[in-house]
Structure formats: structure tokens, C-alpha cells
Protein backbone atom coordinates (compact mmCIF):
# COMPACT_ATOMS: atom_id res chain seq x y z
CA UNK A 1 71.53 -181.30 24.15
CA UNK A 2 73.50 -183.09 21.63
CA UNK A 3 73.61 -181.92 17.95
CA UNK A 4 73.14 -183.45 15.50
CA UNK A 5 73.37 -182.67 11.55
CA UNK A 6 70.10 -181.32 10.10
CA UNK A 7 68.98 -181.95 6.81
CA UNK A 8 65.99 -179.65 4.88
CA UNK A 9 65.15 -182.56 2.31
CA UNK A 10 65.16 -185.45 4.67
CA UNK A 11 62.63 -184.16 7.58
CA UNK A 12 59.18 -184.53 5.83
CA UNK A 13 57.13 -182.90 8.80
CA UNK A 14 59.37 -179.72 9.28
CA UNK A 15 58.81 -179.43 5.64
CA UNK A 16 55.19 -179.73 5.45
CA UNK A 17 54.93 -177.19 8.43
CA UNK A 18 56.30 -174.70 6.63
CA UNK A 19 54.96 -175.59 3.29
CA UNK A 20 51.42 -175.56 4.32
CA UNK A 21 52.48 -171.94 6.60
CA UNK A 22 53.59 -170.11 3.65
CA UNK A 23 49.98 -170.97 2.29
CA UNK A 24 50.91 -173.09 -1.36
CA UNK A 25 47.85 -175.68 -0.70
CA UNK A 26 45.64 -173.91 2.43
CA UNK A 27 43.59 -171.21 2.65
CA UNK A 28 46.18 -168.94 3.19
CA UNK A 29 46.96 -169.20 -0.18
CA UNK A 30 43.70 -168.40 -1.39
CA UNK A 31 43.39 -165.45 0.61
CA UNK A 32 46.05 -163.58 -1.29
CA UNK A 33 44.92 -160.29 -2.65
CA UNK A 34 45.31 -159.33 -6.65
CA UNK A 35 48.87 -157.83 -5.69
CA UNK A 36 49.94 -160.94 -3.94
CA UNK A 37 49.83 -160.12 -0.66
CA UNK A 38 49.72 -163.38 2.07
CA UNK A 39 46.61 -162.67 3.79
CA UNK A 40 46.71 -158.71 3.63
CA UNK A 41 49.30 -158.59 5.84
CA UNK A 42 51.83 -157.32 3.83
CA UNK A 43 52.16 -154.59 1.31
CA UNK A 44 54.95 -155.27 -1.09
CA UNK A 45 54.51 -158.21 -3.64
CA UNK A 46 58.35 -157.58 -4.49
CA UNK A 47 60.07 -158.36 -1.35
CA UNK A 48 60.90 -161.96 0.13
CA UNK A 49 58.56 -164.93 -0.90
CA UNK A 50 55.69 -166.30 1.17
CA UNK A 51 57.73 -169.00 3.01
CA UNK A 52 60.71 -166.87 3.87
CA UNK A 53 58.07 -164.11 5.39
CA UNK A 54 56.40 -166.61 6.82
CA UNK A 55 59.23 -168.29 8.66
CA UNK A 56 60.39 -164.87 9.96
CA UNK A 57 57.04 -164.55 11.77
CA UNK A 58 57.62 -167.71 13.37
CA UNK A 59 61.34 -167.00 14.37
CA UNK A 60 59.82 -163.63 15.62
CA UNK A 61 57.66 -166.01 18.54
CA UNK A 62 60.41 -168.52 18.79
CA UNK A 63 63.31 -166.03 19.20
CA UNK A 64 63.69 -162.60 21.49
CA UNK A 65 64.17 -159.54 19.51
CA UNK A 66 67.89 -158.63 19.47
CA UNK A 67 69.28 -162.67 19.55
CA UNK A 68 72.29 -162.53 17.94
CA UNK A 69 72.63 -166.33 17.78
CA UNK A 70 69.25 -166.16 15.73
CA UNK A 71 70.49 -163.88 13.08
CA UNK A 72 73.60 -165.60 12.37
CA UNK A 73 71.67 -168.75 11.63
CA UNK A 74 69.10 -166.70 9.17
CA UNK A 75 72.35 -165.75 7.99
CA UNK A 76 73.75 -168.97 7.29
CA UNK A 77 71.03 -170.77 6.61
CA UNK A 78 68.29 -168.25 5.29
CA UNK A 79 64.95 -167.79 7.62
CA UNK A 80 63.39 -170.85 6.01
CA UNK A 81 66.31 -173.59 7.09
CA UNK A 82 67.04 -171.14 10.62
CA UNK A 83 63.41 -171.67 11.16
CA UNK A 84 63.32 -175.43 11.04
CA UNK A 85 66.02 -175.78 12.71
CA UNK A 86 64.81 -173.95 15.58
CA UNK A 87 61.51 -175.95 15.24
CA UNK A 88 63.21 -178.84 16.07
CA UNK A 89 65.44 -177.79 18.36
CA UNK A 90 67.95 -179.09 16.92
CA UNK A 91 71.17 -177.01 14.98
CA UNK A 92 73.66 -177.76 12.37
CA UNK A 93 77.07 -179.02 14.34
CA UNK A 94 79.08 -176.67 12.09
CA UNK A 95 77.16 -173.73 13.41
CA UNK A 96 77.24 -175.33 16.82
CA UNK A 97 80.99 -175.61 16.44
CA UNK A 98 81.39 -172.48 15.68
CA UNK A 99 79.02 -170.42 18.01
CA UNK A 100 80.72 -172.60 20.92
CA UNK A 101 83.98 -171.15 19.75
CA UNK A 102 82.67 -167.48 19.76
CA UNK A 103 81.48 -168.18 23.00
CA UNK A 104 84.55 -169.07 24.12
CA UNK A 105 86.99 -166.70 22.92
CA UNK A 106 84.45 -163.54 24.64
CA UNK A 107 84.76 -165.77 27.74
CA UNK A 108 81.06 -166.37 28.09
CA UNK A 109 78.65 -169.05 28.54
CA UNK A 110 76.64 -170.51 25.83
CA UNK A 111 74.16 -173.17 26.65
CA UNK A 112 73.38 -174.13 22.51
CA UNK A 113 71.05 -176.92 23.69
CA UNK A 114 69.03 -175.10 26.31
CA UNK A 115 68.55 -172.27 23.53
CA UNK A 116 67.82 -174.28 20.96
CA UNK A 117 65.28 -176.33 23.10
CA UNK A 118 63.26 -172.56 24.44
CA UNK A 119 62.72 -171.39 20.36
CA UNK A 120 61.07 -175.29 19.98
CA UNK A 121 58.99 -174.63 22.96
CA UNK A 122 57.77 -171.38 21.39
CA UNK A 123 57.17 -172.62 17.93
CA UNK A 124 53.02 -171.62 16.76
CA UNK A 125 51.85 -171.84 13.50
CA UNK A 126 52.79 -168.38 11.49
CA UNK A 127 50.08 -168.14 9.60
CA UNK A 128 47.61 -168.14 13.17
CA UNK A 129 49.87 -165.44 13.41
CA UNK A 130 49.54 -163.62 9.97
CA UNK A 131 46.35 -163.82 10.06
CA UNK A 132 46.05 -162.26 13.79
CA UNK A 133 48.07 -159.41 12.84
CA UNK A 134 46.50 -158.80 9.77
CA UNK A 135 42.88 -159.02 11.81
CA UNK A 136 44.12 -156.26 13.95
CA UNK A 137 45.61 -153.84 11.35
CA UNK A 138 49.24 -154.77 11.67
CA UNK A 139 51.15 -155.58 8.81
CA UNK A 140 54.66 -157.31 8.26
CA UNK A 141 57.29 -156.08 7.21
CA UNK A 142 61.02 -157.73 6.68
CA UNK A 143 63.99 -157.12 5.04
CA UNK A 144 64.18 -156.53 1.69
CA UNK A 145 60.57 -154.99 1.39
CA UNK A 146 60.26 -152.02 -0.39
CA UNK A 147 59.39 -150.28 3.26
CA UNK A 148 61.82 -151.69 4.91
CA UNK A 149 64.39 -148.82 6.27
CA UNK A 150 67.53 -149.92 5.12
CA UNK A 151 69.27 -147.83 8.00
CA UNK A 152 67.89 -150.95 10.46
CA UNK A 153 70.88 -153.12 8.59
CA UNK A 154 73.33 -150.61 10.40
CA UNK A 155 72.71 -152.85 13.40
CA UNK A 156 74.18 -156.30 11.99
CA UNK A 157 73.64 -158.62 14.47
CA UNK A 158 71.03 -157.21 16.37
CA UNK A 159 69.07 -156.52 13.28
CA UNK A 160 65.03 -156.86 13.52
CA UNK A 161 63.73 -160.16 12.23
CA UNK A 162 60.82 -158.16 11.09
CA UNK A 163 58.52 -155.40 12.43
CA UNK A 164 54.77 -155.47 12.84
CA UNK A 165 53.68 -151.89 11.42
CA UNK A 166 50.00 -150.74 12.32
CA UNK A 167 49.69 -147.33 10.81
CA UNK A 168 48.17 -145.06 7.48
CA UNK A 169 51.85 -143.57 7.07
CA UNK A 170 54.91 -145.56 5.23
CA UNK A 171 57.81 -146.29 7.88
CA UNK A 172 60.64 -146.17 5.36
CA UNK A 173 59.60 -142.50 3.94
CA UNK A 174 58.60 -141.31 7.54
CA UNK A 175 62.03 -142.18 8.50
CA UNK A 176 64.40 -140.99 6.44
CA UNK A 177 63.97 -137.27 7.70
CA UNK A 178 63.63 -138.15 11.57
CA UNK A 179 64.58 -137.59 15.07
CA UNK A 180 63.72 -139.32 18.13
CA UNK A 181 62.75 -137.32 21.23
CA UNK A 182 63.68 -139.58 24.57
CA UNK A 183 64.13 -138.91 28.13
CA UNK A 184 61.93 -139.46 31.57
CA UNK A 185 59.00 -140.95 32.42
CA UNK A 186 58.71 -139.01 35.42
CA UNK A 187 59.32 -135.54 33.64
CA UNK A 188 58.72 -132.43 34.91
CA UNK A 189 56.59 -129.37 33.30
CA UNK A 190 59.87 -127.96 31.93
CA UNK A 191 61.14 -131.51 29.89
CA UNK A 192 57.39 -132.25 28.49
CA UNK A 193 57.20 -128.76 27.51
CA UNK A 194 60.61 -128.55 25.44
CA UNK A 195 59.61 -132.20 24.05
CA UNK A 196 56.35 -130.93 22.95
CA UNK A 197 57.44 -127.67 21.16
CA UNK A 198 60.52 -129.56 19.87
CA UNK A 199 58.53 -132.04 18.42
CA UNK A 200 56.11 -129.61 17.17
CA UNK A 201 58.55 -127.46 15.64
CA UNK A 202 60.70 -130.09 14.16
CA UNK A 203 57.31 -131.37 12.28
CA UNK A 204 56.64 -128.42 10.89
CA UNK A 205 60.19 -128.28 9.15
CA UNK A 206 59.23 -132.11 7.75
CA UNK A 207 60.92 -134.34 10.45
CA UNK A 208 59.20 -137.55 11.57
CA UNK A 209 59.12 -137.32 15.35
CA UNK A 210 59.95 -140.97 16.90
CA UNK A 211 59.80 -141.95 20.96
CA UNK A 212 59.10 -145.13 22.65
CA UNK A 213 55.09 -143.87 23.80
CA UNK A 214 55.45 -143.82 26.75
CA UNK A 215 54.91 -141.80 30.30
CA UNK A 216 56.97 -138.13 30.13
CA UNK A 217 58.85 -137.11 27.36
CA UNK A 218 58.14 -140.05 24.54
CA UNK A 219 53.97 -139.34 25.13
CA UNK A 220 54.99 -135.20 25.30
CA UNK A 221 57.02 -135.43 21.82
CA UNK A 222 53.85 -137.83 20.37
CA UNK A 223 51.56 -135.06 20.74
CA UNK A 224 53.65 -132.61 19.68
CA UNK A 225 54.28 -133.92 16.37
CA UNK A 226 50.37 -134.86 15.75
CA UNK A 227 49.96 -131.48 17.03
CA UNK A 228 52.03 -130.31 13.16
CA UNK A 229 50.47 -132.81 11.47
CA UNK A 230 52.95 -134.71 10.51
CA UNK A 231 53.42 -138.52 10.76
CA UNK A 232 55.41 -139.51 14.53
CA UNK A 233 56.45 -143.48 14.80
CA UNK A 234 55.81 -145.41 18.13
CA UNK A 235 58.09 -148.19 19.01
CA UNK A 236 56.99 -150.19 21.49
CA UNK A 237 58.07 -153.22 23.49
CA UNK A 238 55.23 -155.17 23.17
CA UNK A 239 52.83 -156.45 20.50
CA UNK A 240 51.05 -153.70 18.20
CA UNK A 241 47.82 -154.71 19.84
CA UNK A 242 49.05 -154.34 23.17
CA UNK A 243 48.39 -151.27 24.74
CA UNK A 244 50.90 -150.12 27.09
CA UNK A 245 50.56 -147.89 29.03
CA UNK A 246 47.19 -148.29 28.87
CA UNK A 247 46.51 -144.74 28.98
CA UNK A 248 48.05 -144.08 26.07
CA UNK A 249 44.63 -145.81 24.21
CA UNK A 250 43.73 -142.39 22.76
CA UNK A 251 47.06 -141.35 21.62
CA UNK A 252 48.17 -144.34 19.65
CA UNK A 253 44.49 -144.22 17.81
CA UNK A 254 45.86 -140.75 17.36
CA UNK A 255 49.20 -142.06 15.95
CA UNK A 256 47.85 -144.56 13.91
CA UNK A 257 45.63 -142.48 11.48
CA UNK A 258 48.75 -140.05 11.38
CA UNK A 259 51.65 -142.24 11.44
CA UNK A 260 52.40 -145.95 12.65
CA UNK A 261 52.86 -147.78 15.79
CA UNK A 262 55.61 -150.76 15.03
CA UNK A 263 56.97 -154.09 17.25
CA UNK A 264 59.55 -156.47 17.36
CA UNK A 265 57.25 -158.92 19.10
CA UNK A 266 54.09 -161.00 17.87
CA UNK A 267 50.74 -159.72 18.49
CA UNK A 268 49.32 -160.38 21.84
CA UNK A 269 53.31 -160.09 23.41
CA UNK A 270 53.75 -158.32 26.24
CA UNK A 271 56.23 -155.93 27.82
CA UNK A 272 59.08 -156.88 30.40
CA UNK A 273 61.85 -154.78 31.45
CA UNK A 274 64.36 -156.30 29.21
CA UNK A 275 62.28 -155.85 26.34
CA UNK A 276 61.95 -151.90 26.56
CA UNK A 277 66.01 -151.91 26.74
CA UNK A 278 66.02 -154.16 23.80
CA UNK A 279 63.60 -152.12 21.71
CA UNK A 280 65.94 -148.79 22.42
CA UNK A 281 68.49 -149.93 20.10
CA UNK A 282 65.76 -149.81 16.90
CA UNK A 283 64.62 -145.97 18.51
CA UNK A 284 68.52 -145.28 18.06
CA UNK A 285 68.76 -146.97 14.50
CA UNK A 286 65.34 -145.36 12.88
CA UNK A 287 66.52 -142.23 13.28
CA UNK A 288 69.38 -139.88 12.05
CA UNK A 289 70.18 -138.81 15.36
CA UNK A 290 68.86 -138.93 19.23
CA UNK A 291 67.78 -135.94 21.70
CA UNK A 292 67.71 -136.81 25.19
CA UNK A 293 65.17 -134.09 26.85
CA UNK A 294 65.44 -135.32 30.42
CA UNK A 295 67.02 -137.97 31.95
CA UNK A 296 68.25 -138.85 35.31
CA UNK A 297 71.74 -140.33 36.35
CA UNK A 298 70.12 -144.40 35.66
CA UNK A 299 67.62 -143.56 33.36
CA UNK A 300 66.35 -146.20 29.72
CA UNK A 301 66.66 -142.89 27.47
CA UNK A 302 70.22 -143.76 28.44
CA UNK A 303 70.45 -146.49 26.85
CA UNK A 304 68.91 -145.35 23.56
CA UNK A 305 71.63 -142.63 24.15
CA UNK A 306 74.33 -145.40 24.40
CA UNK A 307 72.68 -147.11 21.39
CA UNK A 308 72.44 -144.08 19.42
CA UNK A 309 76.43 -143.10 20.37
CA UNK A 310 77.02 -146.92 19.54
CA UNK A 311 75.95 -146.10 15.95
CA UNK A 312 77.53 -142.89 15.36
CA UNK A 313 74.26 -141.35 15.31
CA UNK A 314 74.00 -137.66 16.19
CA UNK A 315 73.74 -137.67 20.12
CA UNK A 316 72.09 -134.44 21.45
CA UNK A 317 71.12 -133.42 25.26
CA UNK A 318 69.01 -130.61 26.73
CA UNK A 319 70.03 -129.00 29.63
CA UNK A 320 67.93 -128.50 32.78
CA UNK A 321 68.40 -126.81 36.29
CA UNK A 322 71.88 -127.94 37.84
CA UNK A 323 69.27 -128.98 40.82
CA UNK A 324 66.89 -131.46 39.03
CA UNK A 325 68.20 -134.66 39.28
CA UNK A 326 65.76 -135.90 36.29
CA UNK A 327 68.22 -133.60 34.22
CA UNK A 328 71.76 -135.07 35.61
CA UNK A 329 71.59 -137.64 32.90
CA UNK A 330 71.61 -135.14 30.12
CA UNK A 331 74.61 -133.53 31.90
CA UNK A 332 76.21 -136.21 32.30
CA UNK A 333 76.65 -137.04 28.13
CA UNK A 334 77.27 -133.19 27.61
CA UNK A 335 80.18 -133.27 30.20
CA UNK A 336 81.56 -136.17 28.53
CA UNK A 337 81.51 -134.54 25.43
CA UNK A 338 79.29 -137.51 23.64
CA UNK A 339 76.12 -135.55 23.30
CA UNK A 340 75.97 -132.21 21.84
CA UNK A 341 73.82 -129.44 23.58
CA UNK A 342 70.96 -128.38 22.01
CA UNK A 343 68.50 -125.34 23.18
CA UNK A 344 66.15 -125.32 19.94
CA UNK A 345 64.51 -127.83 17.13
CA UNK A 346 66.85 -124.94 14.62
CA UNK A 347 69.82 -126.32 16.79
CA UNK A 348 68.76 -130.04 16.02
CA UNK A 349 67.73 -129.98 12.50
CA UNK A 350 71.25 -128.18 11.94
CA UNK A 351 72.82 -131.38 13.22
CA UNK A 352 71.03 -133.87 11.62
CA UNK A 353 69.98 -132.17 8.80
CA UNK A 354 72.09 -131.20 5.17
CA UNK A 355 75.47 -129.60 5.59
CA UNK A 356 75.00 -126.11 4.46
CA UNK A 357 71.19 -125.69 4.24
CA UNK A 358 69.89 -126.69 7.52
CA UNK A 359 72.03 -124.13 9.80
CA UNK A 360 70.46 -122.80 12.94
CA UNK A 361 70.57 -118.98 13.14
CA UNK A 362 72.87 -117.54 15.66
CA UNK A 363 71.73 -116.84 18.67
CA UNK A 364 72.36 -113.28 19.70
CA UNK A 365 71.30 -110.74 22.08
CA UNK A 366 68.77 -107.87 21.47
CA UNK A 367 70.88 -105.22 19.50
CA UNK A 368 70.77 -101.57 21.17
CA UNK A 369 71.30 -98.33 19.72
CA UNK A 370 74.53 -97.52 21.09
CA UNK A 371 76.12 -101.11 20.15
CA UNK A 372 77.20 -99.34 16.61
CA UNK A 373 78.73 -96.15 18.43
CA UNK A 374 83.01 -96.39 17.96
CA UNK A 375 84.90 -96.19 20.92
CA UNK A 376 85.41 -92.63 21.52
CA UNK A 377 82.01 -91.80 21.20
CA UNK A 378 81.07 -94.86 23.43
CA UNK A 379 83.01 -93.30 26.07
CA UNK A 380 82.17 -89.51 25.86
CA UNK A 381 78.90 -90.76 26.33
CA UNK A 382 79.67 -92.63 29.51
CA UNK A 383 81.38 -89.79 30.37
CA UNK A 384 77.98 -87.87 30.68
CA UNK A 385 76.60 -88.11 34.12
CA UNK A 386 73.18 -90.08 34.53
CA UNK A 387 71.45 -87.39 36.36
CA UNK A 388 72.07 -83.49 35.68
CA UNK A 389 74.34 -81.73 33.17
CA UNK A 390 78.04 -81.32 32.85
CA UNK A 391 80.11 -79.05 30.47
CA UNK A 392 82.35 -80.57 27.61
CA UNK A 393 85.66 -79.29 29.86
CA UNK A 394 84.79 -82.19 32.31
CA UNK A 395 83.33 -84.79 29.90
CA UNK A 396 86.55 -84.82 28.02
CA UNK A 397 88.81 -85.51 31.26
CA UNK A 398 86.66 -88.10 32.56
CA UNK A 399 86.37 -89.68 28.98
CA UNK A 400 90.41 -89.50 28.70
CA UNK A 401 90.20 -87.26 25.20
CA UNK A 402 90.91 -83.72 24.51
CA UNK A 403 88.56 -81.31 24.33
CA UNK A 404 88.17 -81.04 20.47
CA UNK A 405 87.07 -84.95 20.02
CA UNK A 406 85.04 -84.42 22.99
CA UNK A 407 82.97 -81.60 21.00
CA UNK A 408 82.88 -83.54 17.91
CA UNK A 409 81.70 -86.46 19.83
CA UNK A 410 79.22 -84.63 21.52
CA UNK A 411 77.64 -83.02 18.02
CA UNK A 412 77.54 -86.86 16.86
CA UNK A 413 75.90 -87.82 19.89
CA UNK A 414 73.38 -84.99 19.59
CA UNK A 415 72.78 -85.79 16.20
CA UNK A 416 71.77 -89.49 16.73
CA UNK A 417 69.44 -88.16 19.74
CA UNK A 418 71.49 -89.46 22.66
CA UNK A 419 72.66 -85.90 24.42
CA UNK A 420 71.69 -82.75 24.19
CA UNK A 421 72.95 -79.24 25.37
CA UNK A 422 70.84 -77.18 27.95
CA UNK A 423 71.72 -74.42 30.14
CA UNK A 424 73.99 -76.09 32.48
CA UNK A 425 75.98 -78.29 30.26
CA UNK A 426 75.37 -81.46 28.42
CA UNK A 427 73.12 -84.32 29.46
CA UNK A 428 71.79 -87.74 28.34
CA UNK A 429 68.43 -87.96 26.55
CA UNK A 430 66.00 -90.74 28.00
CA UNK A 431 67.36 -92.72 25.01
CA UNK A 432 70.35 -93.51 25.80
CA UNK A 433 69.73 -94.41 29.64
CA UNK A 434 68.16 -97.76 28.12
């Protein structure tokens, strides 16, 4: 397709389409509440104006989540000119000049027409969709709203036109103390079990738990962190009132009323196979860093992995049996030294946590009574036979020490209950057989 120069002021129909969506002469308008909110469906009268929130819903049906070529028009143009221009189908021949060139020099193809041509195909009214989210209990939210997390921006390009948020809990304070919990959908007892007492312990220290919902580990670390009562985030690759998988009805009612359940795509959207590797790369972003609990060798917690590593977010694996091949994954990034292992939620919150105040305790082994003997005494006292008695002559040749240090070793060793002296000799109390 040809482009041609557009112009905001001289197309009187793209105009009134978006006049008329961001509600200053419909009902829209009327339905704002006290705080100025377009149709309830968003919560902050301070952030972007009616039309530019309301074009952003329409790019969000007219563009997939992730299009790069989508976000550098908002950025040129703002949503309200990107958004007519996509309308239309048409683009500015600047941009078009330059996105061929981009194309180009990265060697790849670029068919500006066809794209241009699929967001005009998609084009509904916003405000149908507004008012659908806002009749489900999803509400928008874009950038520059007060709960907005800023830490989305770290993705440039492949920023979030906006985010459909269903949920009692706000996504910007749930997420600035969070982790997400990824790995298989096929998990095994051992992976859902660390997800679930990760999750539950890392709630209890005031982390927001965040997973994808699905089958395995993402549903495991869900429950877990409802299970501390804190608020967990669902990110899903589908619209807010899509339910997928469907079994998972219960637990994102569950979420909901504890924490939110947030999209990319429109209500009624559903998933594809692309769109679950797309939505990875806001699972990565949300959070301050990523554990992988299981995953095998081609596994999506991978990519949120690659996403996460992509972002210089903390990267952290758990290992499994050498065996399971649901665990290779997770080998796989601690071999190549990109993920860090992790055995605990102490271990995690130590890495993603404050410098200084969040450190894990060591981990040591149980501490025995003869660990604070010194070395002479430690080996008098394997001198000592484990059955029957010996006299201090022999003790002190087998411990390599003459016979006075053997003596005093032995009174020390009597003292602190290990030995003690009988008939035949010296020999070891029951204490210090353990």
C-alpha cells in the first residue's frame, strides 16, 4: 500500500471517531464518576486525558501486544494521531521512510502496507470496549497513571500499550516488592511443592508473588501466596474475562479479592501460543527478579528466563534430580552461570531484596559436641577404641603424643563427659560415639 501524508485537522471522520470515543458529547461523558473517571474504568483522574486513554484501548484491539512498530508511532505521534493513523490504514511517509530503513539495515522484511491495513481491519469503537471492561470489573490502566509500574518503561519498545487490571489490590504497590515464580506445566510433586512453600514463605516476608496462572508451577506459587495472605498478580495471555485454563475459575476468584489478574489484550481476547511468549516479557519486567522452579530443556519459563536475563533482572534456578528432565532447564541457566541457584525463599529475598538487610542465614550443618575440641584432644579421643578399654600408654602412641598430653587430654575429656576411666583402661562414654 502506498503512503500517503496524514493530516489530524484535515480528516473530519477520524476526528469525530475519536472525539465522540473519548466521550466529550455521548454518554460516555456523562457517565463519568465525581473523580472523573471515563465510565469507571479507570482509577486515577491525574493520568492521561480521556482521548489519549481512549485511543490506547483501541490501539490495544488494533495492534498485538509487544509491536514495536506501534510504539514508535505513539511515540512520534502520541496515541491519539498513532491511533488514527492506524484507523485508516494509512501512515505518515516520514515514519514510513524511516521504519523501511530500520528494516533494512537488520536485514528483515517489513510489509508497512499489509500492517498498516490488519490494525484498520481491527479497529472497534473504544468506548464498546471501556465500557465492556468496566462491566466485567477490569479497569485500565496506561502510562503515566498513578498505578502504573514505572519498571514496565524498562522495556522501551516492547512497552505495554496499557493493561486491563481486574483485582481489590493496587498493581504498582504490589509490585515493587515482588518475585515471579515460573517453570512447568507438567511439574512434578517436588517443583509444585518448592513453588508453593516458596511462594508462601516469600509472602509472609511482604513479597508479591507473580506467575503466568497457569498448569504446574505458576497455579502452585498462586496458592501459595493466597495461602500468606498476601496479594499474588496473574498475567495472562488473554483477556481478563477469559478464563484460561478453565480450571483455574476458582483460583483467579481467589486472586482477585486478594490481588489482581492483568492483560495486554481486550476483553473477550483469547490465547494463542505466541501470545503466552509475548506476555513473558511483562512477568520478567513486573518483577525485581525471576525464579525458575522447573523447567525442561524447551520449556516458556525459558523465555521469561531469557526476558528476565534480557533486563538484568535477578535470574534464579532451583535444582532438581540430575534424572528429571523437567529440571534440565534449570540446569541448564545454572551451568551457564546466568541464573543463580537458589535452595530457599531466605536465598531469594537475599538477592532481590536490600543490600545488607535481606541476607539469607548460612546454611550449616548440625553442630556436635566434639566440633569445639582442639586438635590434640580431637585425636586422643579417636585414639580411644570404640568398643572396650585401653590404657593411656597405648592411647598416646596411637594418637602420635607423649604420654603427659595424653593424660591431660584424657582429664579434659573426662571432664566434658566424653571418656571415662574403669578398671581396664580408658573408654568412650555413649556421648561421644554420636
Amino acid at each position: 500500500m502506498e503512503t500517503t501524508e496524514f493530516s489530524t485537522g484535515g480528516d473530519a471522520p477520524a476526528r469525530d471517531a475519536i472525539s465522540q470515543a473519548a466521550g466529550t458529547s455521548t454518554p460516555i461523558g456523562d457517565a463519568e464518576g465525581a473523580n472523573g473517571e471515563v465510565g469507571g474504568a479507570t482509577g486515577d483522574a491525574t493520568g492521561p486525558g480521556r482521548a489519549d486513554r481512549l485511543a490506547r484501548v483501541a490501539i490495544m484491539r488494533m495492534a498485538e501486544a509487544g509491536d514495536a512498530v506501534m510504539s514508535r508511532l505513539i511515540a512520534r505521534f502520541g496515541p491519539v494521531g498513532a491511533m488514527e493513523q492506524a484507523r485508516r490504514g494509512v501512515l505518515d511517509p516520514d515514519f514510513a521512510r524511516d521504519e523501511k530503513e530500520r528494516a533494512e539495515a537488520s536485514r528483515r522484511h517489513l510489509d508497512l502496507g499489509r500492517h498498516a491495513a490488519a490494525w484498520a481491519a481491527r479497529y472497534t469503537d473504544p468506548a464498546c470496549d471501556l465500557e465492556q471492561g468496566m462491566r466485567r470489573g477490569a479497569r485500565l490502566v496506561v502510562p503515566g497513571d498513578v498505578e502504573w509500574p514505572t519498571q514496565l518503561d524498562d522495556l522501551g519498545q516492547a512497552r505495554p500499550f496499557g493493561l486491563w487490571v481486574d483485582g481489590q489490590a493496587n498493581l504498582r504497590f504490589s509490585c515493587l516488592r515482588s518475585v515471579s515464580v515460573v517453570g512447568a506445566r507438567a511439574a512434578t510433586a517436588y517443583g509444585t511443592t518448592v513453588a508453593a512453600e516458596f511462594a508462601m514463605s516469600l509472602g509472609g516476608r511482604g513479597w508479591t508473588v507473580i506467575s503466568g496462572g497457569a498448569y504446574g508451577i505458576d497455579g502452585a506459587a498462586h496458592r501459595g501466596a493466597l495461602a500468606s495472605g498476601t496479594p499474588t498478580v496473574v498475567v495472562l495471555a488473554c483477556g481478563t474475562d477469559v478464563c484460561y485454563p478453565s480450571a483455574h475459575e476458582d483460583l483467579f476468584g481467589a486472586v482477585r479479592r486478594q490481588g489482581v489478574v492483568i492483560s495486554e489484550w481486550p476483553p473477550g481476547a483469547h490465547p494463542t501460543r505466541l501470545r503466552f511468549l509475548i506476555r513473558n516479557r511483562v512477568i520478567a519486567a513486573l518483577s525485581r527478579g525471576t525464579v525458575v522452579v522447573q523447567a525442561a530443556a524447551r520449556s516458556g519459563a525459558l523465555n521469561t528466563a531469557t526476558h528476565a536475563w534480557g533486563l538484568n533482572r535477578q535470574l534464579m534456578a532451583v535444582p532438581g534430580p540430575i534424572t528429571t528432565e523437567v529440571s534440565a532447564g534449570c540446569h541448564v541457566l545454572i551451568r551457564q552461570g546466568k541464573a543463580v541457584c537458589v535452595t530457599s525463599a531466605e536465598e531469594i529475598v537475599e538477592l532481590v531484596g536490600s543490600i545488607g538487610d535481606d541476607l539469607a542465614p548460612e546454611q550449616r550443618g548440625p553442630v556436635r559436641p566434639r566440633d569445639g575440641l582442639n586438635d590434640e584432644t580431637r585425636r586422643v579421643l579417636e585414639a580411644i577404641p570404640a568398643r572396650g578399654a585401653t590404657g593411656p600408654a597405648v592411647i598416646a602412641v596411637a594418637a602420635g603424643v607423649d604420654i603427659g598430653t595424653a593424660l591431660a587430654c584424657l582429664g579434659a575429656l573426662a571432664a566434658a563427659g566424653f571418656v571415662e576411666n574403669v578398671d581396664r583402661g580408658w573408654r568412650l562414654r555413649p556421648a561421644a560415639r554420636e
